[in-house]
Protein backbone atom coordinates (compact mmCIF):
# COMPACT_ATOMS: atom_id res chain seq x y z
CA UNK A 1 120.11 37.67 55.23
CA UNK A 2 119.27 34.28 53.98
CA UNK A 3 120.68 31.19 55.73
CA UNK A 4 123.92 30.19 54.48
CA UNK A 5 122.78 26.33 54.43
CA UNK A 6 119.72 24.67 54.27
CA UNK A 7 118.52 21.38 54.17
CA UNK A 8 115.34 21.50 52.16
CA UNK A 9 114.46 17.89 51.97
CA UNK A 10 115.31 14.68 53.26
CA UNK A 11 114.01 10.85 52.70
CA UNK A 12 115.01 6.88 53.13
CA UNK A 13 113.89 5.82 50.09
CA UNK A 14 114.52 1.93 48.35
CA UNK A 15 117.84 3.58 47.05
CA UNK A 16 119.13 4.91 50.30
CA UNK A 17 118.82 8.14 51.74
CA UNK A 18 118.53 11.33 49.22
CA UNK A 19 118.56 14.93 49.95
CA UNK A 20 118.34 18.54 48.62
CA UNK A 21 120.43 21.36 50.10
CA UNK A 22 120.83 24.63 49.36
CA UNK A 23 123.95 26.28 50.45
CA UNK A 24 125.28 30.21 49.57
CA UNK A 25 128.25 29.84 47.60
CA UNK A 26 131.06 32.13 49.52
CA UNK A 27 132.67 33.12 46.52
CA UNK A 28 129.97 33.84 44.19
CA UNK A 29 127.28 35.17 46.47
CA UNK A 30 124.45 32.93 44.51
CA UNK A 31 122.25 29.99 45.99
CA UNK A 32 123.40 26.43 45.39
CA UNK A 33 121.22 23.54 45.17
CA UNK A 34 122.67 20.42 45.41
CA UNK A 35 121.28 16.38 45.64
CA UNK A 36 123.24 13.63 47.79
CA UNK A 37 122.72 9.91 47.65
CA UNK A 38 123.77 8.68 50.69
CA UNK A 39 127.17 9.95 50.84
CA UNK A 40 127.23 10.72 47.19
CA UNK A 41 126.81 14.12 45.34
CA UNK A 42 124.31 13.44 42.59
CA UNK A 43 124.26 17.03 41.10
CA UNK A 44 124.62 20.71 41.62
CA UNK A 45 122.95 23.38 39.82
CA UNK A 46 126.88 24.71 39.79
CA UNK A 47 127.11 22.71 36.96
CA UNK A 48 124.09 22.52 34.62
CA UNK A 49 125.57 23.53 31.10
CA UNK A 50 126.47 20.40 29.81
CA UNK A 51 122.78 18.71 31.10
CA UNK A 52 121.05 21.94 29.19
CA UNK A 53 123.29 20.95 26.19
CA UNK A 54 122.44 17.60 25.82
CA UNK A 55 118.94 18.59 25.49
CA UNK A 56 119.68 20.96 22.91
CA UNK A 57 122.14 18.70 20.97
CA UNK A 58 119.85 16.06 21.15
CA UNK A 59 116.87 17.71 19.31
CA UNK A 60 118.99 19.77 17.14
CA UNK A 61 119.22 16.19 15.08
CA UNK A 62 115.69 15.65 15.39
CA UNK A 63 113.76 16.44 11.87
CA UNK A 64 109.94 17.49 11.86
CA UNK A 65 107.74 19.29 14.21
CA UNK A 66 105.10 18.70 16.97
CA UNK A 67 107.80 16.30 18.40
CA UNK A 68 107.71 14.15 21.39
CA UNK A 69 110.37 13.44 23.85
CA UNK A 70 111.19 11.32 26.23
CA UNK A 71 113.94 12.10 29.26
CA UNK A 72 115.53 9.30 31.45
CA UNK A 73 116.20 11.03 34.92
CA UNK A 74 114.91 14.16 36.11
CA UNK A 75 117.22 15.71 38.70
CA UNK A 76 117.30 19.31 39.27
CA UNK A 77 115.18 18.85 35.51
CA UNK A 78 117.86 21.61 33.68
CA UNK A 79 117.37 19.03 30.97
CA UNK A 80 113.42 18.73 31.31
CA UNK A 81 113.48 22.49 30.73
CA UNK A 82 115.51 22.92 27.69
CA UNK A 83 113.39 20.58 25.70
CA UNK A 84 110.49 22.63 26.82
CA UNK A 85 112.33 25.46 24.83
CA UNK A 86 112.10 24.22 21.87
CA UNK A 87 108.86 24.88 20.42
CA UNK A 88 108.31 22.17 18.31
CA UNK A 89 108.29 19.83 21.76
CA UNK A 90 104.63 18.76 21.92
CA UNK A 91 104.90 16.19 24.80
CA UNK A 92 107.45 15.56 27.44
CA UNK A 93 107.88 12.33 29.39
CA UNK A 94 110.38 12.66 31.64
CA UNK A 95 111.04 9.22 33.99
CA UNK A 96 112.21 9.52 37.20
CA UNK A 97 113.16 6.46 39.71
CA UNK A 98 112.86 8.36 43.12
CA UNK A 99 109.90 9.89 44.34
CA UNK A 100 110.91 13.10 46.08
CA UNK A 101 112.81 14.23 43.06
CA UNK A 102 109.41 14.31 41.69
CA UNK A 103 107.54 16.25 44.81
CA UNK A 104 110.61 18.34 45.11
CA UNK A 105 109.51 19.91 41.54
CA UNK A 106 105.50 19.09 42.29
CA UNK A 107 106.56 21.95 45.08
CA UNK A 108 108.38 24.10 42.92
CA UNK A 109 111.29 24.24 45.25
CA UNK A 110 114.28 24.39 42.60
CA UNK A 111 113.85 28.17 41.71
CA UNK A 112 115.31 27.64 38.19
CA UNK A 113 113.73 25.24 36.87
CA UNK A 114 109.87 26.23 38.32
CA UNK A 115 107.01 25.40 36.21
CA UNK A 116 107.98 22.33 34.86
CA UNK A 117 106.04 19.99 36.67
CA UNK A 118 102.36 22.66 35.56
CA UNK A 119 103.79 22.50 31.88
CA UNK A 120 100.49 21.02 29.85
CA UNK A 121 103.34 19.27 27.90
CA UNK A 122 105.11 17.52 30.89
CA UNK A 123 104.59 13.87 32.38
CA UNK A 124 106.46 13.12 34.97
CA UNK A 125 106.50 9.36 36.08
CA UNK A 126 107.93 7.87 38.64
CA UNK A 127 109.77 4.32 37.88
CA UNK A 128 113.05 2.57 37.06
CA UNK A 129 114.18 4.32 33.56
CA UNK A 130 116.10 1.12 32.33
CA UNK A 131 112.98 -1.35 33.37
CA UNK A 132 110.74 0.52 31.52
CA UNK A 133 112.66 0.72 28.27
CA UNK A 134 113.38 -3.16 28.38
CA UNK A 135 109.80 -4.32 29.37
CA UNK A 136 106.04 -5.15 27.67
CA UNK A 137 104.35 -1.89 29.83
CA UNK A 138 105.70 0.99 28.27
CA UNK A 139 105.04 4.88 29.91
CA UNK A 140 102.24 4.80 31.12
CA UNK A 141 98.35 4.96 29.86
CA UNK A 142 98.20 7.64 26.85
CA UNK A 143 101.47 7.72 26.60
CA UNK A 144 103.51 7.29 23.36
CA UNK A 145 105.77 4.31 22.83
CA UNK A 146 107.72 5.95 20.23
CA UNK A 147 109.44 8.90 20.65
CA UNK A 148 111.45 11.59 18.56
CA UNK A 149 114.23 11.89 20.89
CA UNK A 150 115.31 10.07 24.08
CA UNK A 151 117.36 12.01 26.06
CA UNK A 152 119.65 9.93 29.22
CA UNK A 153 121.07 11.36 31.99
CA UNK A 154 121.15 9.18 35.14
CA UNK A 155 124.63 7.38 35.16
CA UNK A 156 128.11 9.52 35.80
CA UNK A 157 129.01 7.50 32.68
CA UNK A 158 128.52 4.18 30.64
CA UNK A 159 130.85 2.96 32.31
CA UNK A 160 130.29 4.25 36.38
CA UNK A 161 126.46 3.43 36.75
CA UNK A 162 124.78 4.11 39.58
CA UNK A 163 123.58 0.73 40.13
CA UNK A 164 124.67 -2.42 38.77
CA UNK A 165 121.92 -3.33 36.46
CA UNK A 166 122.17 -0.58 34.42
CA UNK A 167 124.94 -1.56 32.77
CA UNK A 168 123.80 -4.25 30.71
CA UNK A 169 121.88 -1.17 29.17
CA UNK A 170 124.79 0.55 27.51
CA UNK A 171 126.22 -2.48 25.92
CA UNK A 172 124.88 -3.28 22.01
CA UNK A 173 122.40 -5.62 22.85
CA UNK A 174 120.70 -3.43 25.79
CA UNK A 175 120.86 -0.24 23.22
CA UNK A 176 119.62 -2.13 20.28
CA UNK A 177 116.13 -2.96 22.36
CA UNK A 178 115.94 0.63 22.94
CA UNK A 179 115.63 1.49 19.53
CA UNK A 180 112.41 0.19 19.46
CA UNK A 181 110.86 3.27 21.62
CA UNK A 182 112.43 5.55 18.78
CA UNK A 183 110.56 6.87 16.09
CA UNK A 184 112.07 5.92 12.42
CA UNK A 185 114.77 8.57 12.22
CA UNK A 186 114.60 8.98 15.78
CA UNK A 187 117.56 10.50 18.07
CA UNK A 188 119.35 8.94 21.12
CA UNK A 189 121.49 11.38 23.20
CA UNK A 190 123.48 10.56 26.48
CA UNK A 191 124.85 12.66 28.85
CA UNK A 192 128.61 11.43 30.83
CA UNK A 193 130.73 13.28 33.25
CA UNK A 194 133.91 11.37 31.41
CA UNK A 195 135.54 12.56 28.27
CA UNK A 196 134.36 10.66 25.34
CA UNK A 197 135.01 7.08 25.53
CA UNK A 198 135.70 5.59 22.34
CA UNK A 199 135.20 2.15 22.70
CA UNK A 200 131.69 3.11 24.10
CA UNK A 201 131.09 5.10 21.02
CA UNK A 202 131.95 2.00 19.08
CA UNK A 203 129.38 0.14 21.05
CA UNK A 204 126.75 2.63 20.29
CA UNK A 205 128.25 3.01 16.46
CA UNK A 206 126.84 -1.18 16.12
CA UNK A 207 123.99 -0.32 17.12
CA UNK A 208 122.84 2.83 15.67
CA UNK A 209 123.12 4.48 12.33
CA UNK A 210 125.04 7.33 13.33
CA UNK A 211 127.10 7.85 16.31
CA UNK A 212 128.61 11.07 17.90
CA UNK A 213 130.19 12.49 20.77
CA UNK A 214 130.29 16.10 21.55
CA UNK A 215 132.58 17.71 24.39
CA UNK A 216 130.68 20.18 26.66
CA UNK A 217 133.21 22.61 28.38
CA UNK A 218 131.85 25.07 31.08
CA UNK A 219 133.58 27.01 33.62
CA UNK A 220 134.53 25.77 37.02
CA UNK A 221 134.35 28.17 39.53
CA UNK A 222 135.09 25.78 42.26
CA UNK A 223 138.97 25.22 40.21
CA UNK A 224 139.08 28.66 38.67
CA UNK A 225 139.68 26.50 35.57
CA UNK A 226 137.32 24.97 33.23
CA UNK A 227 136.08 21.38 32.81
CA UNK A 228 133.86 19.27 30.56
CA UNK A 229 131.95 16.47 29.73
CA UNK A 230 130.40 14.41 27.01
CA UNK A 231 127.22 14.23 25.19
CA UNK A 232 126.85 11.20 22.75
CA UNK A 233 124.29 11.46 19.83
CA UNK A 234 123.16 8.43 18.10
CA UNK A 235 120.45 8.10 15.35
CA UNK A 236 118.43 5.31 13.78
């Protein structure tokens, strides 16, 4: 019988102590994995529909083929994976800020999401999303600085960042610099645990073409109920 908890990683790292657990879920008999930040949950593969829907949401709006995509945050990489699924995805650069999240899929030890980190396609890179996307350095040697699609999920929300200098990112000014790692006619899509927020969607409306939200419900087997969250879609 496997172990009803498990503790398959931990590590101190700049941005306090993470770690990956695996517990059996009592009333559905299946293995949970779930990420802490200190004392905070970061994710659970519970709950993956809306992350797998913002990558499919996102590139539904992208035109052309042989695309190339680039994904802020890597987690339990549900959102890595469904851009891999589309077959026109030629290249995927997916930017994460803490190094074990990396090794953790270097290992393979997320069972659902195995093989991304051996895709030919996939770059992972470790570094601060938000930096990278403001500065001169771009993603790295031989890779693009224009992309088809950037997909975000690292913040609960525009508005509840994980750390405080993020937020000058999601205001018109931060998004506006952005644009300039999209591809003419490129997509922007962002993932938030909060229903849509319209005054952020008016932000992102100055800034962008087109602007979108689209509600992601799912159910919740921890409320018997069902709950939802947001994916906004913005185009140049």
């Amino acid at each position: 019988m496997a172990v009803r908890f498990e503790e398959i990683d931990w590590q101190d790292t700049p941005r306090g102590e993470i770690s990956l657990r695996r517990r059996v879920d009592p009333t559905l008999g299946v293995n949970v994995y779930e990420v802490k930040l200190g004392e905070e949950f970061l994710m659970s593969s519970l709950f993956t529909v809306a992350e797998i829907e913002l990558a499919r949401i996102g590139l539904a709006q992208v035109t052309g083929d042989r695309i190339e995509v680039l994904v802020g945050g890597l987690g339990l990489g549900y959102t890595a994976v469904a851009a891999l699924a589309d077959p026109r995805v030629q290249s995927l650069t997916v930017v994460e800020a803490i190094a074990p999240v990396i090794n953790w899929h270097q290992r393979e030890l997320l069972p659902d999401t195995a093989g991304l980190a051996t895709d030919s396609r996939t770059h992972l890179l470790e570094g601060d999303f938000f930096a990278l996307i403001d500065g001169p350095v771009g993603f790295g040697a031989g890779r693009p600085d224009q992309y088809d699609a950037i997909l975000l999920d690292i913040d609960h929300t525009p508005r509840h960042v994980l750390h405080q200098s993020h937020s000058s990112f999601y205001l018109r000014e931060g998004l506006q610099s952005m644009r300039r790692h999209l591809k003419p006619n490129g997509v922007f899509a962002l993932w938030s645990d909060d229903p849509p927020d319209q005054e952020f969607l008016g932000v992102l409306s100055g800034a962008f073409t087109e602007a979108s939200t689209h509600v992601v419900s799912f159910p919740n087997p921890l409320t018997g109920g069902e709950s939802a969250n947001s994916v906004y879609v913005a185009s140049r």
